[in-house]
Protein backbone atom coordinates (compact mmCIF):
# COMPACT_ATOMS: atom_id res chain seq x y z
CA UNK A 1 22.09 191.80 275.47
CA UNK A 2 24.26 190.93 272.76
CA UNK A 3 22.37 188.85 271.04
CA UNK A 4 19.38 190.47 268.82
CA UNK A 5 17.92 186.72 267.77
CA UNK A 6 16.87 185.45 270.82
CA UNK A 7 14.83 188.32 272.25
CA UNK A 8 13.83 188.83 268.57
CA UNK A 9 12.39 185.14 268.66
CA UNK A 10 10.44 186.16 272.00
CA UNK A 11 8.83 188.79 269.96
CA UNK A 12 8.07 186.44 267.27
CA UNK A 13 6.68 184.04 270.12
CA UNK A 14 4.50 186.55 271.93
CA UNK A 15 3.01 187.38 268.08
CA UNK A 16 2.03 183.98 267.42
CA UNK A 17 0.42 183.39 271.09
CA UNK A 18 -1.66 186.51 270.00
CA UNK A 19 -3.03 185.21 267.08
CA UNK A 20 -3.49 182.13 268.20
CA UNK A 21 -6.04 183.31 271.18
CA UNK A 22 -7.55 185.60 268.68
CA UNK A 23 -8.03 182.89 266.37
CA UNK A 24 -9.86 180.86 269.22
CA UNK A 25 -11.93 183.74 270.17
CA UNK A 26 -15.97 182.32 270.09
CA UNK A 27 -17.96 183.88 267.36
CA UNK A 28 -20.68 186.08 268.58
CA UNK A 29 -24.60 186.88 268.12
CA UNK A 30 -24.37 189.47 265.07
CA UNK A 31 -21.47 189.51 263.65
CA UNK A 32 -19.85 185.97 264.33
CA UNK A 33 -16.27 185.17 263.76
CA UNK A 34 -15.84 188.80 262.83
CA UNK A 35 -15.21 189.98 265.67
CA UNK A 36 -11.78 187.99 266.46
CA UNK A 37 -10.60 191.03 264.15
CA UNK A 38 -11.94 193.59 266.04
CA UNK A 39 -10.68 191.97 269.60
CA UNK A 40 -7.06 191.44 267.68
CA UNK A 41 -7.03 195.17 267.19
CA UNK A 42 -8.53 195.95 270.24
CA UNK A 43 -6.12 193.99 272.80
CA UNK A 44 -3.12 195.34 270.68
CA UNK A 45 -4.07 199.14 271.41
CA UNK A 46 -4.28 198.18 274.87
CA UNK A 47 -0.54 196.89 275.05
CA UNK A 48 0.50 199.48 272.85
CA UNK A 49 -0.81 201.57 275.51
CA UNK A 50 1.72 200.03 278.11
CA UNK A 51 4.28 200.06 275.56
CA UNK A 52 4.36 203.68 274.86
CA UNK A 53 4.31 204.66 278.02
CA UNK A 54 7.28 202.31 278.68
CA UNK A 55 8.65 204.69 276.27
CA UNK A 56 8.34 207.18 278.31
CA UNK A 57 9.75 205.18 281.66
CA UNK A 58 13.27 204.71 279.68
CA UNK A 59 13.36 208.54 278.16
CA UNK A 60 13.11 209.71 282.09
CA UNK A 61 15.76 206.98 282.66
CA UNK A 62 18.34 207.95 280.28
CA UNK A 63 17.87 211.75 281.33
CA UNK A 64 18.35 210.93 285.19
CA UNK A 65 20.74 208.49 284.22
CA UNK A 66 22.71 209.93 281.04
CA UNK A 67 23.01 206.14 280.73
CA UNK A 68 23.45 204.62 277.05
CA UNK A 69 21.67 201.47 277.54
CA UNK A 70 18.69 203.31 278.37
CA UNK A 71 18.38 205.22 275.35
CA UNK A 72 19.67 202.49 273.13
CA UNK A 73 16.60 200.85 274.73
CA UNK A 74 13.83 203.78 274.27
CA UNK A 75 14.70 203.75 270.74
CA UNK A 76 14.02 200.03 270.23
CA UNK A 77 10.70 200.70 271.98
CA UNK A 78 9.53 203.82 270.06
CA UNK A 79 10.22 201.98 266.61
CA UNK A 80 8.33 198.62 267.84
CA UNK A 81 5.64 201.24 269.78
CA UNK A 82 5.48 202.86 266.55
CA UNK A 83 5.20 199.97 264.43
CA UNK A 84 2.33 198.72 266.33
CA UNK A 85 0.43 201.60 266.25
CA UNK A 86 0.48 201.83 262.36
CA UNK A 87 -0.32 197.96 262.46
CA UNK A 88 -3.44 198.82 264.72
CA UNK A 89 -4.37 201.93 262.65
CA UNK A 90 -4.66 199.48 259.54
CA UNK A 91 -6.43 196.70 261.60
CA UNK A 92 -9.10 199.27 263.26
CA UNK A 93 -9.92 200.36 259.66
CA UNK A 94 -10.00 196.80 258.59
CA UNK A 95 -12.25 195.84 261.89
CA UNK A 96 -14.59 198.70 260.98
CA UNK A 97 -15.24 198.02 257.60
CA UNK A 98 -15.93 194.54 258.52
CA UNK A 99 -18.56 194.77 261.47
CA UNK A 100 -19.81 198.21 261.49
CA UNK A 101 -23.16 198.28 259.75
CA UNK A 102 -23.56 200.93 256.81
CA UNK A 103 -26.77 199.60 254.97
CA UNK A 104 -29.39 202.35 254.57
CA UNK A 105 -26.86 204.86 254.78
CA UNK A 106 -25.92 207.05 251.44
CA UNK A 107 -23.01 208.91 252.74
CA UNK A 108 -19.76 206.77 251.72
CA UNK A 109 -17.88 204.74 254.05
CA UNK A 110 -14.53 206.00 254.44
CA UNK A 111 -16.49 209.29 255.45
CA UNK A 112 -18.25 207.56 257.86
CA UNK A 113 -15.05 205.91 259.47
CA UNK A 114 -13.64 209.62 259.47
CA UNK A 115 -16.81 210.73 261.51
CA UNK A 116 -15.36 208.54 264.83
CA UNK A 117 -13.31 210.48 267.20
CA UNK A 118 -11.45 207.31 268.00
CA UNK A 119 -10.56 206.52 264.43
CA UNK A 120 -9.46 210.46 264.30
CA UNK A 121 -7.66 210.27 266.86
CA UNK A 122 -5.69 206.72 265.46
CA UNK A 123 -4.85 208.55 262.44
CA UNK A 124 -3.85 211.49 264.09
CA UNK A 125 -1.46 209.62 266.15
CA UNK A 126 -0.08 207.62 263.52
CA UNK A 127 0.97 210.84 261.66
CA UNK A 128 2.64 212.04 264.26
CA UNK A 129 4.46 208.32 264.61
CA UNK A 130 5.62 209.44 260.86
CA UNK A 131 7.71 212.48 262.24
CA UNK A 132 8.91 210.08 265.16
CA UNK A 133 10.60 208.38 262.53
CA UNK A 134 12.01 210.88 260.57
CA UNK A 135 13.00 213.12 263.60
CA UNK A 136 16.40 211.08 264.77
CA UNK A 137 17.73 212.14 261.06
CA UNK A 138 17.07 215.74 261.85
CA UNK A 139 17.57 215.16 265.48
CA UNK A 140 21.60 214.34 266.44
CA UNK A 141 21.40 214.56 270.13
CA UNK A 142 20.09 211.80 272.39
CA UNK A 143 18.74 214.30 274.68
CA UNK A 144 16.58 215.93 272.32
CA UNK A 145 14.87 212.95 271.09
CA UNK A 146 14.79 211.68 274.59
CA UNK A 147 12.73 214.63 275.45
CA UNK A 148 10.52 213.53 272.21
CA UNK A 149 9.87 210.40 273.53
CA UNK A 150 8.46 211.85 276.48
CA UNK A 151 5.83 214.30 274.66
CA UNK A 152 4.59 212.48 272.11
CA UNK A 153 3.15 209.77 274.33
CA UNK A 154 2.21 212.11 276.44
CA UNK A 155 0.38 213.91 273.75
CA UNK A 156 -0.73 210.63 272.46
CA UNK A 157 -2.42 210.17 276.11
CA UNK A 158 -4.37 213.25 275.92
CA UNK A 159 -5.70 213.04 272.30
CA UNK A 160 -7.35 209.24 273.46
CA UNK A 161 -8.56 210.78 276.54
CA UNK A 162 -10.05 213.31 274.02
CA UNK A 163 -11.60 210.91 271.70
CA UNK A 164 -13.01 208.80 274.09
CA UNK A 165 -15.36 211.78 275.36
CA UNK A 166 -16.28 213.14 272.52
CA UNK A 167 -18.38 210.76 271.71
CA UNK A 168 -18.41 207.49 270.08
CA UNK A 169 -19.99 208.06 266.66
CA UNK A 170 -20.07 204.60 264.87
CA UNK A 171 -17.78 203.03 267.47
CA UNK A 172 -19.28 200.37 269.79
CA UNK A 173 -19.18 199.50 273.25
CA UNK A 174 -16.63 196.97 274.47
CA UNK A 175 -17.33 193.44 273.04
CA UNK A 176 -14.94 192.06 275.90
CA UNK A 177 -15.64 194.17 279.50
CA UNK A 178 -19.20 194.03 279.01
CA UNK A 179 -19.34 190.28 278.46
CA UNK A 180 -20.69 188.11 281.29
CA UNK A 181 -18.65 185.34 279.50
CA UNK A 182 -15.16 184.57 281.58
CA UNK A 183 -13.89 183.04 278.43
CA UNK A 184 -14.21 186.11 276.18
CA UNK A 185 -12.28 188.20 278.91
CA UNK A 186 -9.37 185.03 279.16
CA UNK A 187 -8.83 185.15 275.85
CA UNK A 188 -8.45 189.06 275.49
CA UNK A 189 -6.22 189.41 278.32
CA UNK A 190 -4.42 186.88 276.84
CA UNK A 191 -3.83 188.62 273.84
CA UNK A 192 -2.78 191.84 275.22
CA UNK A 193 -0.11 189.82 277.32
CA UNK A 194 0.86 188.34 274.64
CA UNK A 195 1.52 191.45 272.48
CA UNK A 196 3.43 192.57 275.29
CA UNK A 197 6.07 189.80 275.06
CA UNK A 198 6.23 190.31 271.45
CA UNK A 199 6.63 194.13 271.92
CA UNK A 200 9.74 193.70 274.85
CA UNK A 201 10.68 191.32 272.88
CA UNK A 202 11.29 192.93 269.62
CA UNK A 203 12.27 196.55 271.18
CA UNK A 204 15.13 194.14 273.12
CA UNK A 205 16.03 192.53 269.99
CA UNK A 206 16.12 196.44 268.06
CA UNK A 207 18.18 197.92 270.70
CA UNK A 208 20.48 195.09 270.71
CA UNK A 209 21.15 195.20 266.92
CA UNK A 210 21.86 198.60 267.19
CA UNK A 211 24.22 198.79 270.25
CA UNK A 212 26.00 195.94 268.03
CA UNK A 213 26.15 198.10 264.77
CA UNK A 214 27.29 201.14 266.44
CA UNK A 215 29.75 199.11 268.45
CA UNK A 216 31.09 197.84 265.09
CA UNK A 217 31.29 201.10 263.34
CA UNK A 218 33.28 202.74 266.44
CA UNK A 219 35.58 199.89 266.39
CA UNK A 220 36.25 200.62 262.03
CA UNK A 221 36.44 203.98 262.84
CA UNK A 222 39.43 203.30 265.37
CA UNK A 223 41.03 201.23 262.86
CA UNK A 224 40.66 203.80 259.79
């Protein structure tokens, strides 16, 4: 796809549909409108989920393959993968600090929030999103990083599997799975579909931008 804008647009698209179910999420017993923020963050782990291990899908590709599109494509998804995991990591601190309940304790809050294996985990993870970043400028060679994109998910994998038996500390149950409300699951599915869209569509619109700027700079370099 030549054209970064359009799919770029989709993204934007699939973002907006997200907030707006999110936004129309019904308040509940407790904690009221609240917990939109908590679903939000909740329904975007879930597609980041998918989208990492689309990542992962397109790394195998481009090895079996040695075809450029692929890569040009698992790079656009490990930067928007990326990028939504540090969004979720912010959001899941935000969600906590909003609807967890820390009256009667004296032990500080951030230490509290540092207690849950989940929230461990998220940090964890978003760390090692910081040397995904940094590692193409170290990194020249596609197959390298291709074989990155394949273990850090796949690391990322087993340190949730990890977190979520280790116990749950402060973090609650599912709001949405254990609801007998239809509604309540409509919405959330709709939100994690949603964030899907936006995440194809703003990997699409990354690899495109790139295949056109390194397209560009070949062509100079031909000309010089």
């Amino acid at each position: 796809m030549k054209n970064w804008k359009l799919p770029a647009a989709v993204g934007l698209l699939g973002l907006g549909g997200s907030i707006f179910f999110a936004v129309n999420y019904p308040a509940v017993e407790g904690i009221g409108a609240k917990v939109r923020l908590p679903v939000f963050h909740g329904a975007m782990t879930w597609a980041n989920l998918m989208v990492f291990a689309a990542l992962i899908v397109y790394a195998i590709l481009f090895l079996v393959k040695k075809d450029e599109k692929y890569y040009r494509m698992g790079e656009g998804i490990r930067w928007t993968a990326i990028a939504m995991w540090f969004s979720g990591t912010v959001l899941g601190f935000l969600a906590a600090m909003n609807t967890w309940d820390f009256t009667g304790s004296k032990t500080p809050e951030i230490q509290l929030l540092m207690s849950d294996p989940r929230l461990i985990a998220q940090v964890c993870i978003a760390l090692g999103g910081l040397v995904m970043i940094v590692l193409p400028l170290i990194v020249e060679k596609q197959r390298s990083m291709s074989i990155a994109d394949i273990v850090f998910p796949t690391v990322l994998f087993v340190a949730l599997a990890w977190a979520m038996n280790a116990g749950k500390a402060l973090h609650p149950d599912s709001p949405v799975l254990n609801s007998d409300e239809l509604i309540i699951k409509l919405l959330f599915f709709c939100m994690v579909i949603s964030d899907m869209v936006m995440a194809a569509g703003f990997a699409a619109a990354i690899a495109s931008f790139r295949t056109k700027r390194l397209s560009e700079a070949d062509a100079k370099s031909l000309l010089s």
